[in-house]
C-alpha atoms as a PDB file:
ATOM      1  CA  UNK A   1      -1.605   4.206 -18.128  1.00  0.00           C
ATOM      2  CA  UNK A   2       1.175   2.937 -16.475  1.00  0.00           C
ATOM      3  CA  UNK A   3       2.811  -0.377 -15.931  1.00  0.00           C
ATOM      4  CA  UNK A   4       2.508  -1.596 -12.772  1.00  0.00           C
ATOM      5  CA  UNK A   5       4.653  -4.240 -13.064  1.00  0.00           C
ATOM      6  CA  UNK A   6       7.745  -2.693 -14.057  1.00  0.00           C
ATOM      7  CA  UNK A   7      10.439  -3.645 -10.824  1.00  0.00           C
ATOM      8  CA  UNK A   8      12.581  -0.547 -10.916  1.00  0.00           C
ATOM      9  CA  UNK A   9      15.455  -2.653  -9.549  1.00  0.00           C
ATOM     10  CA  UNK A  10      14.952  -3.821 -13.198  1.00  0.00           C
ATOM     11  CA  UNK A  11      16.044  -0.641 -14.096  1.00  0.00           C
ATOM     12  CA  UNK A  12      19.093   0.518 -12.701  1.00  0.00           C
ATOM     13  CA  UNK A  13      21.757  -1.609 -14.376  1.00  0.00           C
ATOM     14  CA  UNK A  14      21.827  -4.644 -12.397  1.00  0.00           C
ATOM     15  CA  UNK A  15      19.743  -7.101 -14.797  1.00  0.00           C
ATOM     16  CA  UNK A  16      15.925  -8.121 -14.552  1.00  0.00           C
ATOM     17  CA  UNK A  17      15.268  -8.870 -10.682  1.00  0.00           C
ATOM     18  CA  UNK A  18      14.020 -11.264  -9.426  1.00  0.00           C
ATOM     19  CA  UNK A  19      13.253 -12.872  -5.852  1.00  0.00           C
ATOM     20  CA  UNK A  20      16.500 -14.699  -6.327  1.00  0.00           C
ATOM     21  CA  UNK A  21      18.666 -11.576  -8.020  1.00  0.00           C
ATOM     22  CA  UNK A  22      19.344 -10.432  -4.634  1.00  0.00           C
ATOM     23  CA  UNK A  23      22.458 -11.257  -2.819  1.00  0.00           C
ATOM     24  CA  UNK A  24      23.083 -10.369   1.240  1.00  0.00           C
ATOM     25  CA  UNK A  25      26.418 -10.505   3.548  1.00  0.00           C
ATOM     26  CA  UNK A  26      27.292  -8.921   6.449  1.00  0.00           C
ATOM     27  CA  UNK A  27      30.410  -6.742   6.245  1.00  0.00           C
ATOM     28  CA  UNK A  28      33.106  -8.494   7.543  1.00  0.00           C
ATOM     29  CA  UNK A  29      34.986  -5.160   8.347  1.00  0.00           C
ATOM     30  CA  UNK A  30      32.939  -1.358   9.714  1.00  0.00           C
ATOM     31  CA  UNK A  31      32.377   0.043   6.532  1.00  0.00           C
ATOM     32  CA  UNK A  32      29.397   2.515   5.505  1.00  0.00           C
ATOM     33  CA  UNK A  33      27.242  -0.231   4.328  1.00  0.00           C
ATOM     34  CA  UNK A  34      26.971  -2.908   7.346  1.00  0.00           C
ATOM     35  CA  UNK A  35      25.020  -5.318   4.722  1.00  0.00           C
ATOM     36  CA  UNK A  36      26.577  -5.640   1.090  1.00  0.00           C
ATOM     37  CA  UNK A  37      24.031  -5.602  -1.028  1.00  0.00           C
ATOM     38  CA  UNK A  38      23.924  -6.932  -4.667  1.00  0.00           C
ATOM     39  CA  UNK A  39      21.630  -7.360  -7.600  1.00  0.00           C
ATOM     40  CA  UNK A  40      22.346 -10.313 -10.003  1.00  0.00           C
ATOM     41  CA  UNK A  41      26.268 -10.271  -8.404  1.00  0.00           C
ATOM     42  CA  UNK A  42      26.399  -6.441  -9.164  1.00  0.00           C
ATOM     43  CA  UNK A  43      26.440  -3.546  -6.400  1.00  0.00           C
ATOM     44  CA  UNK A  44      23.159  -2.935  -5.697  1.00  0.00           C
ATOM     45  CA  UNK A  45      21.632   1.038  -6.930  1.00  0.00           C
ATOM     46  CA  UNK A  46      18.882   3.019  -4.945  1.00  0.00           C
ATOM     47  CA  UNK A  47      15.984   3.729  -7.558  1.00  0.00           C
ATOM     48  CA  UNK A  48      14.895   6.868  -5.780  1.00  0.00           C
ATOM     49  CA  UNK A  49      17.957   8.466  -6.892  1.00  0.00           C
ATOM     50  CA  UNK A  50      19.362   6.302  -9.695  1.00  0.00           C
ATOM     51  CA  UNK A  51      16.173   5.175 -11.851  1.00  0.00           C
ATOM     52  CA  UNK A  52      15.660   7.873 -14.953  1.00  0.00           C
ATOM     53  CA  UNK A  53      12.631   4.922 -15.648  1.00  0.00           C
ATOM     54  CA  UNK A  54      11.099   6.136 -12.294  1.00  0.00           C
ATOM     55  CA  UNK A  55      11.575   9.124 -12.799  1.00  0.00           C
ATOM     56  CA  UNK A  56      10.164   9.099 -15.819  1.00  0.00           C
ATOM     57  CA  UNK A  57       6.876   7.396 -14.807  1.00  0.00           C
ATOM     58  CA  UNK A  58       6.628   9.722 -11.857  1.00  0.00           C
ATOM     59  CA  UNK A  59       6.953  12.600 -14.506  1.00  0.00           C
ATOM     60  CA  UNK A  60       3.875  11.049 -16.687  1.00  0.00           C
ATOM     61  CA  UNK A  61       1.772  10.089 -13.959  1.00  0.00           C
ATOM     62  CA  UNK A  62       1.940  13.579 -12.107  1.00  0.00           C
ATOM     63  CA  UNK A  63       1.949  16.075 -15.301  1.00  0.00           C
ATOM     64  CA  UNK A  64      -1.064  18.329 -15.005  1.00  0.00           C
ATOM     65  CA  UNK A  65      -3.209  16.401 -12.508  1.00  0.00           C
ATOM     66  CA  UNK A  66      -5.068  18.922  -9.922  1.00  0.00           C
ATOM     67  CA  UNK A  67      -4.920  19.216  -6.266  1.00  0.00           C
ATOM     68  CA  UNK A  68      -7.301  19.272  -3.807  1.00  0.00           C
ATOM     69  CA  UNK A  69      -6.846  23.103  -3.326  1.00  0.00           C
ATOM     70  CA  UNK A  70      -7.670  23.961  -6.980  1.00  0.00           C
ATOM     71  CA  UNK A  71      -3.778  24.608  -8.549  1.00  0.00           C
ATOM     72  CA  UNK A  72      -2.365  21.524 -10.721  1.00  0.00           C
ATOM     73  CA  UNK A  73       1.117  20.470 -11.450  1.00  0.00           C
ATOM     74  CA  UNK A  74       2.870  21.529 -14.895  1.00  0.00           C
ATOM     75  CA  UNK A  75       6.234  19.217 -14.846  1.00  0.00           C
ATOM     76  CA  UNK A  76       9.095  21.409 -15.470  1.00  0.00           C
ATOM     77  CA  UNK A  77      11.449  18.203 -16.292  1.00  0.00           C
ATOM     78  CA  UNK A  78      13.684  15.312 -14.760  1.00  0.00           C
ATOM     79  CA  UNK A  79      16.785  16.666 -14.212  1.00  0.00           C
ATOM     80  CA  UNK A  80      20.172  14.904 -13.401  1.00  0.00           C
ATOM     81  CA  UNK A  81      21.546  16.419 -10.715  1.00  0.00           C
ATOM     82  CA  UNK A  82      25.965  16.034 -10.775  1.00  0.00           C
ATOM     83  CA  UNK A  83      25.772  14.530 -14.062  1.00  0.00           C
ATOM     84  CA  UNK A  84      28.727  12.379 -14.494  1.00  0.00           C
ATOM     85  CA  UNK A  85      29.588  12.036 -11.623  1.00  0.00           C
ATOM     86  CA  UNK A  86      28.954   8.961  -9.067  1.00  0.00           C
ATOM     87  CA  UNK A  87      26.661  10.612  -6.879  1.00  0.00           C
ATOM     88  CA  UNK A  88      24.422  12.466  -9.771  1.00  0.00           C
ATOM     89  CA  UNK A  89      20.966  11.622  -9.074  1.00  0.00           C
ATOM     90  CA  UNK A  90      17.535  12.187 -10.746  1.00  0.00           C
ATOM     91  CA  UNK A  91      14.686  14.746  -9.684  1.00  0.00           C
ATOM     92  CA  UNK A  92      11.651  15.661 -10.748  1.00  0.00           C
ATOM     93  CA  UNK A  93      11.269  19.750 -11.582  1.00  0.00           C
ATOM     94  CA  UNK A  94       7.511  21.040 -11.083  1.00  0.00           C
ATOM     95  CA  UNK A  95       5.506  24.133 -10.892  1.00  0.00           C
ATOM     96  CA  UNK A  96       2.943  24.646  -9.033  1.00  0.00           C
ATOM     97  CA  UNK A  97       0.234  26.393 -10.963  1.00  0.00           C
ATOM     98  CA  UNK A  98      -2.906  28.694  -9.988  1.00  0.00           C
ATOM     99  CA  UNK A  99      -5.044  29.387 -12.816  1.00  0.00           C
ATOM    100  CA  UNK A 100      -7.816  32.505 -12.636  1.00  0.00           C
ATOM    101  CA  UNK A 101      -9.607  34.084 -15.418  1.00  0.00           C
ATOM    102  CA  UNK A 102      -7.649  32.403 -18.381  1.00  0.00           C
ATOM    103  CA  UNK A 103      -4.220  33.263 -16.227  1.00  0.00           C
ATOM    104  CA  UNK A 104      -1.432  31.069 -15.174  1.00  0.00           C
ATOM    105  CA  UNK A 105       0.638  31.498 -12.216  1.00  0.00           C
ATOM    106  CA  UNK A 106       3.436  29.847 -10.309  1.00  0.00           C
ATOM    107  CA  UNK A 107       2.777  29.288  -6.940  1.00  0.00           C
ATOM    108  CA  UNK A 108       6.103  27.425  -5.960  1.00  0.00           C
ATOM    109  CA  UNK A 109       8.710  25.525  -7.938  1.00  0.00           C
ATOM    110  CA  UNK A 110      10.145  22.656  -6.445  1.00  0.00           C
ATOM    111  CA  UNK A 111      11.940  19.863  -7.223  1.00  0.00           C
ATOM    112  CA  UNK A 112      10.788  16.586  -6.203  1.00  0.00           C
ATOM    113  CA  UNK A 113      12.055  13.045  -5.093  1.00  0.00           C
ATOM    114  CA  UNK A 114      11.184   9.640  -5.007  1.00  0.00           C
ATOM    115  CA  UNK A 115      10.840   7.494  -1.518  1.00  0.00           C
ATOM    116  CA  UNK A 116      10.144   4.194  -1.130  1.00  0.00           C
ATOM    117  CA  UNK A 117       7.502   3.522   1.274  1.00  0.00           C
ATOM    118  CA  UNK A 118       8.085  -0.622   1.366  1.00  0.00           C
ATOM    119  CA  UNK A 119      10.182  -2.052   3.441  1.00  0.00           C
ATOM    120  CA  UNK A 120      13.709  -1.564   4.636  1.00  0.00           C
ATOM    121  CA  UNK A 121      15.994  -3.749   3.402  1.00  0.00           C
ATOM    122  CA  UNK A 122      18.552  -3.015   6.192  1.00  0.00           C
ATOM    123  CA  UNK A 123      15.696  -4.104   9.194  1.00  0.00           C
ATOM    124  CA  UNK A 124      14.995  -6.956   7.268  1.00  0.00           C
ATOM    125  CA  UNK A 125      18.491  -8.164   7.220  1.00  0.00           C
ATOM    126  CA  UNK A 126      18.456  -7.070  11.360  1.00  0.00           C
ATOM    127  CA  UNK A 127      15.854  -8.853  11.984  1.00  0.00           C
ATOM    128  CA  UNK A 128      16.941 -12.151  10.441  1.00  0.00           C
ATOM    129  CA  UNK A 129      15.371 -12.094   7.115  1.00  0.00           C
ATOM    130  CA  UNK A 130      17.000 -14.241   4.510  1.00  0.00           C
ATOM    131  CA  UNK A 131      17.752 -12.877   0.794  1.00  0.00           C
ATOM    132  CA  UNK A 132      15.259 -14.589  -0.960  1.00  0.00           C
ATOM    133  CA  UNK A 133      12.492 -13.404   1.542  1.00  0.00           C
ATOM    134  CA  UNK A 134      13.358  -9.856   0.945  1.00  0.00           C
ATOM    135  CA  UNK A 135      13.665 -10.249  -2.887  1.00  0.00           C
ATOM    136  CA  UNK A 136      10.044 -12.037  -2.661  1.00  0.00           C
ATOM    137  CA  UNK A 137       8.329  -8.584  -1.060  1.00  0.00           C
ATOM    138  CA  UNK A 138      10.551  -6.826  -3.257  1.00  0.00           C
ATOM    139  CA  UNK A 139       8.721  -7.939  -6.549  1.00  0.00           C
ATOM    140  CA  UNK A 140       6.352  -5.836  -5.618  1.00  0.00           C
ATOM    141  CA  UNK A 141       6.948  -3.171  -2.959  1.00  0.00           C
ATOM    142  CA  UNK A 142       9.981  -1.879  -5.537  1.00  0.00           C
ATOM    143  CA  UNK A 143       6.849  -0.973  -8.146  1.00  0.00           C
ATOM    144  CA  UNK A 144       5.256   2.088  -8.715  1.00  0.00           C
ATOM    145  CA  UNK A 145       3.030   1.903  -5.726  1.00  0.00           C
ATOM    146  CA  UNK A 146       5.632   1.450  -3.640  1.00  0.00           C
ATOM    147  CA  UNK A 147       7.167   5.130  -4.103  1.00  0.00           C
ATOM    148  CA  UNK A 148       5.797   8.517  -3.121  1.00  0.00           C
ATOM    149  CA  UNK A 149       7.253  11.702  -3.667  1.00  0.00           C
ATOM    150  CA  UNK A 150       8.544  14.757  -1.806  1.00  0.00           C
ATOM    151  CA  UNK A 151      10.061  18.050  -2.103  1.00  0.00           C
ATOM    152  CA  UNK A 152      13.766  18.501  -1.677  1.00  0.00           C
ATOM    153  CA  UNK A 153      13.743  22.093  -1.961  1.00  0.00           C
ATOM    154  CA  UNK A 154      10.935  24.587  -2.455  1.00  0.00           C
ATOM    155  CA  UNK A 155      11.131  27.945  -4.572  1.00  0.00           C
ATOM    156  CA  UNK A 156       8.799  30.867  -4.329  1.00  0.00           C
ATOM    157  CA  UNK A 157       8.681  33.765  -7.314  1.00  0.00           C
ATOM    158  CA  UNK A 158      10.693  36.618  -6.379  1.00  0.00           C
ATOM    159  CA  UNK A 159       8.488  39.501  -5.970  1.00  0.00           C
ATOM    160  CA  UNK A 160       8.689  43.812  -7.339  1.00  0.00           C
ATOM    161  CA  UNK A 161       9.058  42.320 -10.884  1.00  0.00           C
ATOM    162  CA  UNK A 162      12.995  40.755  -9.435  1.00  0.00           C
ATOM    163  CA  UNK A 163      13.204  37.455 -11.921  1.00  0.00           C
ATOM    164  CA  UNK A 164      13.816  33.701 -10.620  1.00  0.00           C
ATOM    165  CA  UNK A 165      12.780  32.439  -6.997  1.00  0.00           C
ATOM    166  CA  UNK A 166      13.152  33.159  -3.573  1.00  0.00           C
ATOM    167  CA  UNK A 167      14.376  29.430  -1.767  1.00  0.00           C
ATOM    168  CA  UNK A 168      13.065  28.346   1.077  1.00  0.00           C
ATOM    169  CA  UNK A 169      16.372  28.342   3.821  1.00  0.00           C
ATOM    170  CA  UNK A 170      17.477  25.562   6.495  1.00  0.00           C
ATOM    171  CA  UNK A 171      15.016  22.855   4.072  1.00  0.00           C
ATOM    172  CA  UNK A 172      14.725  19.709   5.856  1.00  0.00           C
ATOM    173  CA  UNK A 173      12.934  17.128   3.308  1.00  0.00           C
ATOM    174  CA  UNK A 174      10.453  14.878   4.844  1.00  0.00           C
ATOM    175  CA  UNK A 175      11.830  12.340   2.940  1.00  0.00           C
ATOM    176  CA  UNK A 176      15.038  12.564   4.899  1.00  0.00           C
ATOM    177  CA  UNK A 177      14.002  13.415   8.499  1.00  0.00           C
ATOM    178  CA  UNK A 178      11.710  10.096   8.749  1.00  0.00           C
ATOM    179  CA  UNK A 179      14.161   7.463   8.186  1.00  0.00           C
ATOM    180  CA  UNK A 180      16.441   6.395  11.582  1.00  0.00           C
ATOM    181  CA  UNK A 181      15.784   6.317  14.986  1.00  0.00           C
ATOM    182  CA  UNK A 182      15.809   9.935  15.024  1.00  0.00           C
ATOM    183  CA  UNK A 183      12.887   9.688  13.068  1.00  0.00           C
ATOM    184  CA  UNK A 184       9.757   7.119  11.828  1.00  0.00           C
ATOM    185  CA  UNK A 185      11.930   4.292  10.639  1.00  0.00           C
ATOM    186  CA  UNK A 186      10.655   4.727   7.450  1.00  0.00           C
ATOM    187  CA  UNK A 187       7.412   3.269   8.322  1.00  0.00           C
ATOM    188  CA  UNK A 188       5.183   4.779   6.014  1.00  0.00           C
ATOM    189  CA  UNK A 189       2.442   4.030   8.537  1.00  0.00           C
ATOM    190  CA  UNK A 190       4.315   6.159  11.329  1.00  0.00           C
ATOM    191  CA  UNK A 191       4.622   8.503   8.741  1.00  0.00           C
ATOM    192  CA  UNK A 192       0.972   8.866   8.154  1.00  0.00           C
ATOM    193  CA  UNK A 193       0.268   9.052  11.714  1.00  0.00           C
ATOM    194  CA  UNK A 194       2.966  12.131  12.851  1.00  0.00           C
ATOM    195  CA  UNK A 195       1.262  14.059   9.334  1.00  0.00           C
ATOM    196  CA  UNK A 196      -1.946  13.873  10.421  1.00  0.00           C
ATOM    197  CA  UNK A 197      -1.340  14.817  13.755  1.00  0.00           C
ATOM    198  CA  UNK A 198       0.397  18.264  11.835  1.00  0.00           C
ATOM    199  CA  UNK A 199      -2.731  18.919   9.764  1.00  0.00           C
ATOM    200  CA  UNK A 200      -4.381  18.916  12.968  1.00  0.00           C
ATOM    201  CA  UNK A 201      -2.853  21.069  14.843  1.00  0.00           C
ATOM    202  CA  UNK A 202      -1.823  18.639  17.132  1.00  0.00           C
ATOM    203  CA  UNK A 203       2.046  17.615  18.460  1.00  0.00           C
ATOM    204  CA  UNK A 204       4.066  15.639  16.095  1.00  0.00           C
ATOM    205  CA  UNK A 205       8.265  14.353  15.617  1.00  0.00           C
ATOM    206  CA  UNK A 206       8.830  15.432  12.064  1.00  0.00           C
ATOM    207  CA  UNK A 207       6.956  19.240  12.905  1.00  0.00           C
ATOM    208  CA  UNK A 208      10.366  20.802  11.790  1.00  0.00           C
ATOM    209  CA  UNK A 209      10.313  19.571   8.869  1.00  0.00           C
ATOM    210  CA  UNK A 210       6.843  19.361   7.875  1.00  0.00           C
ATOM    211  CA  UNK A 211       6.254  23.030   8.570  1.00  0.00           C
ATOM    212  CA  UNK A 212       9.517  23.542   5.961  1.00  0.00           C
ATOM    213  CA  UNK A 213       7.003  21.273   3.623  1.00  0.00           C
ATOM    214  CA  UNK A 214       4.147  24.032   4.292  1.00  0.00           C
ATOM    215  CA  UNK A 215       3.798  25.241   0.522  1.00  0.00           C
ATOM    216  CA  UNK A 216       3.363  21.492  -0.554  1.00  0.00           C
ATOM    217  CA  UNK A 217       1.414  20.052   2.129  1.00  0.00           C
ATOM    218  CA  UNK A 218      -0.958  23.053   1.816  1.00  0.00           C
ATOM    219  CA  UNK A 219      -1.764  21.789  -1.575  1.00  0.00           C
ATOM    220  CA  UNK A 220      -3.599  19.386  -0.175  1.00  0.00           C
ATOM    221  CA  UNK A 221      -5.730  21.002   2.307  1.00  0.00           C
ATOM    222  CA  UNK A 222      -5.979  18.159   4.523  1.00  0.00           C
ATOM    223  CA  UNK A 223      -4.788  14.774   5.517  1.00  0.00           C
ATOM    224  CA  UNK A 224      -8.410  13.412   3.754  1.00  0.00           C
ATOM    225  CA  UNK A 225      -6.819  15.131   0.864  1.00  0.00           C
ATOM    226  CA  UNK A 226      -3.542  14.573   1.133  1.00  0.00           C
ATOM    227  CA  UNK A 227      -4.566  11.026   1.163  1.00  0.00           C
ATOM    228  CA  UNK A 228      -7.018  10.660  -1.744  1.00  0.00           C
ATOM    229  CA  UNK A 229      -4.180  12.270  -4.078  1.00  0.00           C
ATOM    230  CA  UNK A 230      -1.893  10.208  -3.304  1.00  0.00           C
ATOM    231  CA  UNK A 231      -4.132   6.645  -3.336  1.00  0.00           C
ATOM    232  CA  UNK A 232      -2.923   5.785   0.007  1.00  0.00           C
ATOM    233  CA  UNK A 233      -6.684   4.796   1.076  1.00  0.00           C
ATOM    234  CA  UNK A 234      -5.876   1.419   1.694  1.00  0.00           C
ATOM    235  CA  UNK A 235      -3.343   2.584   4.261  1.00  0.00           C
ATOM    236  CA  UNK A 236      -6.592   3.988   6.906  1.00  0.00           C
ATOM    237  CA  UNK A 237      -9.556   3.021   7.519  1.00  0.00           C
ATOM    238  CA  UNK A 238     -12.662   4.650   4.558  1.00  0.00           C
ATOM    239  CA  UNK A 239     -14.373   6.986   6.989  1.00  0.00           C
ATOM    240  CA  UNK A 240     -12.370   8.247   9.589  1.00  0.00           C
ATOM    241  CA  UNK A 241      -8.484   7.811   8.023  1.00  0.00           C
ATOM    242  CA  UNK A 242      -7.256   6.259  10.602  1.00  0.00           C
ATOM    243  CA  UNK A 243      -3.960   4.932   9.977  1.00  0.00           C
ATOM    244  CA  UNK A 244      -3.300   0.900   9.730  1.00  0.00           C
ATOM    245  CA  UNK A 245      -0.800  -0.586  11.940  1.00  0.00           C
ATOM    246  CA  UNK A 246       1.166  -2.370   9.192  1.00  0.00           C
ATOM    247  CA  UNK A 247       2.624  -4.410  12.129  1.00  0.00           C
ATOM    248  CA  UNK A 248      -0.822  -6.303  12.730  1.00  0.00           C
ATOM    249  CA  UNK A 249      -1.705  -7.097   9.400  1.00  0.00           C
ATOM    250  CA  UNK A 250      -3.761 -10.368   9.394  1.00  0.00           C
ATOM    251  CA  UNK A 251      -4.195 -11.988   5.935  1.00  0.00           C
ATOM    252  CA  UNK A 252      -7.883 -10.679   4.467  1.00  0.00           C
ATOM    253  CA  UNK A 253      -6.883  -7.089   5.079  1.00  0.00           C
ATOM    254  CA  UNK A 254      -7.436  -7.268   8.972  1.00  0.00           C
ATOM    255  CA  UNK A 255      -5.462  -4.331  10.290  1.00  0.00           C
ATOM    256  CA  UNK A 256      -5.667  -3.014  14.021  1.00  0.00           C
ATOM    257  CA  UNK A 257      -5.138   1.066  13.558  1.00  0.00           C
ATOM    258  CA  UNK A 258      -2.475   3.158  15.310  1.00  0.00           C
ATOM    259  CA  UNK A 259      -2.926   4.734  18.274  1.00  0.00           C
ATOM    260  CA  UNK A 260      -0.260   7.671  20.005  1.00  0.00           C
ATOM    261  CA  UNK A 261       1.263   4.996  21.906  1.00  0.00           C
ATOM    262  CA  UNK A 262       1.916   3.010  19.169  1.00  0.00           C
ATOM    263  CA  UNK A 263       4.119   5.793  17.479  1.00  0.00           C
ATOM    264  CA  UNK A 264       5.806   8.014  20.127  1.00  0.00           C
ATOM    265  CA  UNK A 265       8.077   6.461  21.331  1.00  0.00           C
ATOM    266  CA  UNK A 266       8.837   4.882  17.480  1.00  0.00           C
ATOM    267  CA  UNK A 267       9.750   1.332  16.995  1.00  0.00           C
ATOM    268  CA  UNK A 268      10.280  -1.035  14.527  1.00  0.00           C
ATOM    269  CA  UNK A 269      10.300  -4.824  14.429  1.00  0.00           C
ATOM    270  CA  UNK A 270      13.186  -6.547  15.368  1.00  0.00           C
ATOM    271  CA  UNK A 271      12.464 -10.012  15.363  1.00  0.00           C
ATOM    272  CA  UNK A 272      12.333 -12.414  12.043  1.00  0.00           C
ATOM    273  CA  UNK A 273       8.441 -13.155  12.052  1.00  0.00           C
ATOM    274  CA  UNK A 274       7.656  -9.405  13.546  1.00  0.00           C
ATOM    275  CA  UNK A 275       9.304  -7.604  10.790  1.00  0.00           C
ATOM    276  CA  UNK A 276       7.820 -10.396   8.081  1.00  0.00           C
ATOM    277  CA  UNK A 277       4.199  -9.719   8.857  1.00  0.00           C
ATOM    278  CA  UNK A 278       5.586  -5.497   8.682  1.00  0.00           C
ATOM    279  CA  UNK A 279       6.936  -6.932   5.137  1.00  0.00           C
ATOM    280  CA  UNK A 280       3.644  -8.700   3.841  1.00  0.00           C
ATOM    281  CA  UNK A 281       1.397  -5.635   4.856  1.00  0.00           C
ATOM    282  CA  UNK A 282       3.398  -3.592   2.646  1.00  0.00           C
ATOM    283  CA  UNK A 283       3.023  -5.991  -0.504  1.00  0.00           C
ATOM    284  CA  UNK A 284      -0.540  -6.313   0.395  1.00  0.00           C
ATOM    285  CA  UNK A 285      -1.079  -2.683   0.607  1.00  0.00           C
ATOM    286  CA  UNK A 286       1.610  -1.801  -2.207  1.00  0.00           C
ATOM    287  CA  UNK A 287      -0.579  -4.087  -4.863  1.00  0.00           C
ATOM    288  CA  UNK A 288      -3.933  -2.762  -3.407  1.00  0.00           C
ATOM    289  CA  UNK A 289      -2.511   0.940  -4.155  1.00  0.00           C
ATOM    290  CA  UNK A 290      -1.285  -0.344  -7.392  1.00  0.00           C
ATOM    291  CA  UNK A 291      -4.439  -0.571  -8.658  1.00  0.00           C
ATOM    292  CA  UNK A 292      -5.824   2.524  -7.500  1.00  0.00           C
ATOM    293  CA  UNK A 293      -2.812   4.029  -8.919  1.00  0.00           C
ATOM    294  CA  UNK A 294      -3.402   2.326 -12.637  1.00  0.00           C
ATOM    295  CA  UNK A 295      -6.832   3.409 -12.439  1.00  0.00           C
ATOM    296  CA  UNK A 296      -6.069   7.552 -12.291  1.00  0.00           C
END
């Protein structure tokens, strides 16, 4: 079983985290990062690339569980990608496996990465929140149940006997494409939404990208699925998945539920209280998913 209350900020380097580990100022010249961001007084580290502990977990949680189409995952292994160098990162190797009368086959190898579905830091700080507010949701929404994982690349067996895979060209990870304005924000709720308008048929901004993601997201045959496997249920409503509105969360789990207008065009909140009620959702719905998650 896993332990859900392992902070992966805990585990990159920077000293046990706390609410008060985290340290925020504005850049006082344009750089790359307009808010400096440190962890116990040392340069803050992004877990979904930096964290062999996530990596790990993600890598004991996911090993041979079966998805709703029938195949399973076989873990391959977490690999360090650049190794040595300062931007190596970790990723999770998998097979996807079909098994038929006693016989394996790959279906797809691919390798995987962590996302954080919490909270942005950076429209925290844009909207006004101070340090030790965003440390506080971070507690919990930098846990286990506040990551997902998607492919970065996908590989399909060669075929006439040829050995090693066939890649899939022009990749776009979904991972990638819904961050921005260009994309979702990172709103894991938005996120939900523009998916299961895909599995339906239906028009949707990340459609690039998610048809790049077909091998995987057939896996799952379905948003219902899609959902179930990944314990996002508290994230729509039981019977018909809709899809919370993380910006009307009401404490006692009182959600309103997305509608088109409330995701094309894509916003998120940009003022202090706005963007704290965004914040709480999550660390309701990342401790709710927590459990589901412990419970596998």
């Amino acid at each position: 079983m896993l332990d859900i209350k392992t902070n992966y900020l805990s585990e990159i380097g920077c000293g046990k985290f706390t609410a008060d580990s985290l340290s925020i100022v504005l850049a006082d010249v344009v750089a790359e990062e307009k808010w400096i961001r440190k962890i116990n007084k040392v340069p803050y580290v992004d877990p979904d690339s930096k964290c062999l502990k996530l990596y790990q977990d993600l890598s004991t949680y996911y090993n041979g569980l079966k998805l709703p189409n029938g195949n399973h995952i076989e873990i391959v292994e977490v690999k360090e990608r650049n190794k040595g160098k300062r931007n190596s990162f970790y990723e999770l190797i998998i097979n996807i496996i079909k098994e038929k009368n006693d016989a394996k086959t790959i279906i797809a190898q691919m390798g995987l990465g962590s996302d954080y579905i919490g909270p942005s830091i950076y429209w925290a700080c844009e909207a006004g929140m101070t340090a030790e507010h965003i440390g506080m949701f971070l507690e919990t929404t930098r846990t286990f149940g506040g990551h997902i994982i998607w492919p970065r690349w996908i590989g399909t067996p060669k075929q006439n006997g040829e050995f090693g895979y066939q890649f899939i060209g022009d990749f776009k990870s979904i991972n990638i494409f819904r961050g921005g304005e260009k994309g979702l924000y990172d709103r894991i709720d938005l996120t939900l939404f523009d998916l299961k308008e895909w599995y339906l048929g239906q028009t949707c901004k990340l459609k690039f990208s998610y048809d790049k993601n077909k091998i995987w997201l057939e896996q799952f045959v379905d948003f219902e699925g899609f959902i179930n496997f990944f314990k996002l249920n508290n994230y729509v409503c039981e019977k018909e998945y809709k899809i919370k509105n993380l910006c009307s969360y009401h404490e006692g789990d009182k959600f309103k539920y997305l509608s088109p207008n409330d995701v094309y065009p894509t916003s998120i909140p940009r003022e202090e209280i706005a963007y704290s009620k965004f914040a709480d959702s999550s660390l309701y719905l990342t401790k709710m998913r927590n459990v589901l998650l412990n419970i596998q």
